[in-house]
C-alpha atoms as a PDB file:
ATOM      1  CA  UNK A   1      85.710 107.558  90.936  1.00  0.00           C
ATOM      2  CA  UNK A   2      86.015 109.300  94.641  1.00  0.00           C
ATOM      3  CA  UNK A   3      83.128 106.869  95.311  1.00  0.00           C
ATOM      4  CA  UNK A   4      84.698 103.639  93.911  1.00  0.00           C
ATOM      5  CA  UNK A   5      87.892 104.243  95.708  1.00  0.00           C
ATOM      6  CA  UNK A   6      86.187 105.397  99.414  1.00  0.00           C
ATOM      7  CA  UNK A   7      84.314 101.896  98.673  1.00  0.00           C
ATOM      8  CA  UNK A   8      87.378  99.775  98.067  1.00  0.00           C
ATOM      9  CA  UNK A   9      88.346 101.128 100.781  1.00  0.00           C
ATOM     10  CA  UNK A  10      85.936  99.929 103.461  1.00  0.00           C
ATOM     11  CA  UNK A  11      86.475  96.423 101.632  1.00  0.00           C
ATOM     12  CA  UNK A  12      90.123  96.777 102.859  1.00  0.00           C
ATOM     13  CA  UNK A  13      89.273  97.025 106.231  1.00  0.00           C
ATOM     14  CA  UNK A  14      86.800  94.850 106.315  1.00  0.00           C
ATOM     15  CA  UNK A  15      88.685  92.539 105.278  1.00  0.00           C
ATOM     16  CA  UNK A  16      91.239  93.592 107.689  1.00  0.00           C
ATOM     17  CA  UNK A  17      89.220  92.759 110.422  1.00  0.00           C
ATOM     18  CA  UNK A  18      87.903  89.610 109.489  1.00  0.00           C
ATOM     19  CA  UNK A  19      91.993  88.025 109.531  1.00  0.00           C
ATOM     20  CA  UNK A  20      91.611  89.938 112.869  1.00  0.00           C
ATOM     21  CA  UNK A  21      88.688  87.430 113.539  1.00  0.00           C
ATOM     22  CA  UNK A  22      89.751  84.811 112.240  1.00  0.00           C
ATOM     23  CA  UNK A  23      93.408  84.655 114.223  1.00  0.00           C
ATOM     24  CA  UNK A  24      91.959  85.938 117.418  1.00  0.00           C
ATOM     25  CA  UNK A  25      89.796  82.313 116.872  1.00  0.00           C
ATOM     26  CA  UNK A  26      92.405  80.612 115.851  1.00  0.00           C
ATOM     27  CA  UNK A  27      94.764  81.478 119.169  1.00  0.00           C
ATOM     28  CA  UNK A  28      91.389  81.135 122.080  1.00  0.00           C
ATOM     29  CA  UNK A  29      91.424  77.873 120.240  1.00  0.00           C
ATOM     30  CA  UNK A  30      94.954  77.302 120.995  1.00  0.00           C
ATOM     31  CA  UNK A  31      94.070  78.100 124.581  1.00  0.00           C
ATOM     32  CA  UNK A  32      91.728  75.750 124.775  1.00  0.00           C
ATOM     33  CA  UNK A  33      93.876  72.993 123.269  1.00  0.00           C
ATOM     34  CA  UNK A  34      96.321  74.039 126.482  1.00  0.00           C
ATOM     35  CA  UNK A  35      98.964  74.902 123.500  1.00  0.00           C
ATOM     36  CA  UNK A  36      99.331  78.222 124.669  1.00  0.00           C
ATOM     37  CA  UNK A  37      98.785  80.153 128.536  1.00  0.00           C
ATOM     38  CA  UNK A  38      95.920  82.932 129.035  1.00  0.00           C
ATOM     39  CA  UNK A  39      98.668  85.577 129.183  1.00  0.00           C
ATOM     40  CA  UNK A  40     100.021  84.744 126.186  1.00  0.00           C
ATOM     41  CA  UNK A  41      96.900  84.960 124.691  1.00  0.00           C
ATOM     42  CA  UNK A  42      96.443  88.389 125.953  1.00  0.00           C
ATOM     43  CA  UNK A  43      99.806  89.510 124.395  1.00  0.00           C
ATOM     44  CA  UNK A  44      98.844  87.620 120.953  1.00  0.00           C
ATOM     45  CA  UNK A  45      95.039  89.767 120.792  1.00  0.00           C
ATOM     46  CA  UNK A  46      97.067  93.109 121.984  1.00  0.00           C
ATOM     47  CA  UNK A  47      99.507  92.305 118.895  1.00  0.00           C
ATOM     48  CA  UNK A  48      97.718  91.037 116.750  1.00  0.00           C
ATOM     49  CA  UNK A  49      95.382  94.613 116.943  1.00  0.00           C
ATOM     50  CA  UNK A  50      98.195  97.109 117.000  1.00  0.00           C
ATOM     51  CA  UNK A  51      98.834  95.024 113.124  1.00  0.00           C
ATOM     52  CA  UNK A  52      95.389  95.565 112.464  1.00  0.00           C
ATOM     53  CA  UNK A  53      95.530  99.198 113.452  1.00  0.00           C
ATOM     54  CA  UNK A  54      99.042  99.697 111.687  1.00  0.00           C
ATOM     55  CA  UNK A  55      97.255  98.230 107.873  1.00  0.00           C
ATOM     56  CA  UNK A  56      93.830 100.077 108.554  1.00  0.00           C
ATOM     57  CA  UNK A  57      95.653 103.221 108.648  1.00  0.00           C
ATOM     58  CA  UNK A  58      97.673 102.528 105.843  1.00  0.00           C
ATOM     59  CA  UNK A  59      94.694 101.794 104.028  1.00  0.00           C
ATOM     60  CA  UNK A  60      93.051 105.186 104.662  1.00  0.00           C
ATOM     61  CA  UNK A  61      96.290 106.636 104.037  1.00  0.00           C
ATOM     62  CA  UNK A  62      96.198 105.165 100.669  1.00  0.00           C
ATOM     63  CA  UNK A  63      92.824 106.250 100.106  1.00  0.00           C
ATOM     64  CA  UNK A  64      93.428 109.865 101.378  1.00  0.00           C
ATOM     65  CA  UNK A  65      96.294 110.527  98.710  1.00  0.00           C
ATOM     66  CA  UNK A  66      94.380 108.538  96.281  1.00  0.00           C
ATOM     67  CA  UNK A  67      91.401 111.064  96.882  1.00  0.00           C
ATOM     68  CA  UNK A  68      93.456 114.344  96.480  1.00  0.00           C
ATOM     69  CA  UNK A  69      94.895 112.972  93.434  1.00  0.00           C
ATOM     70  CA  UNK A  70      91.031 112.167  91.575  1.00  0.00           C
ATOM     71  CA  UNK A  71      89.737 115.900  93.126  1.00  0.00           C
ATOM     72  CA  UNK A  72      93.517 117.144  91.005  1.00  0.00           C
ATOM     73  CA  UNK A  73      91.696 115.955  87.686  1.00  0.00           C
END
């Protein structure tokens, strides 16, 4: 079970990362458009990582009290 959960886990955060990806894209491509200034997309990638920071801890978090509670049983 310890094994099932530490591998759900590392799905999380891959996942995670990938909508890291995936808006990181999404705002160079709004720089390149001229939508948005290269400082602002600076700010955007420093924000959008301290959210992808904030939910990958959470995640291990999760899986840390998830893990003391299986080694309980």
């Amino acid at each position: 079970m310890v094994k099932q959960v530490n591998a759900r886990s590392e799905q999380a955060c891959v996942a995670i990362r990938n909508v890291r990806r995936d808006s990181i894209e999404h705002v160079k491509g709004l720089e390149k458009k001229k939508e948005i200034t290269e400082d602002q997309v600076k700010s955007e990638e420093g924000h959008i990582q301290k959210l992808t920071d904030k939910y990958i801890a959470e995640v291990h978090e999760h899986q840390k009290k998830k893990d003391a509670e299986l080694m309980e049983v």
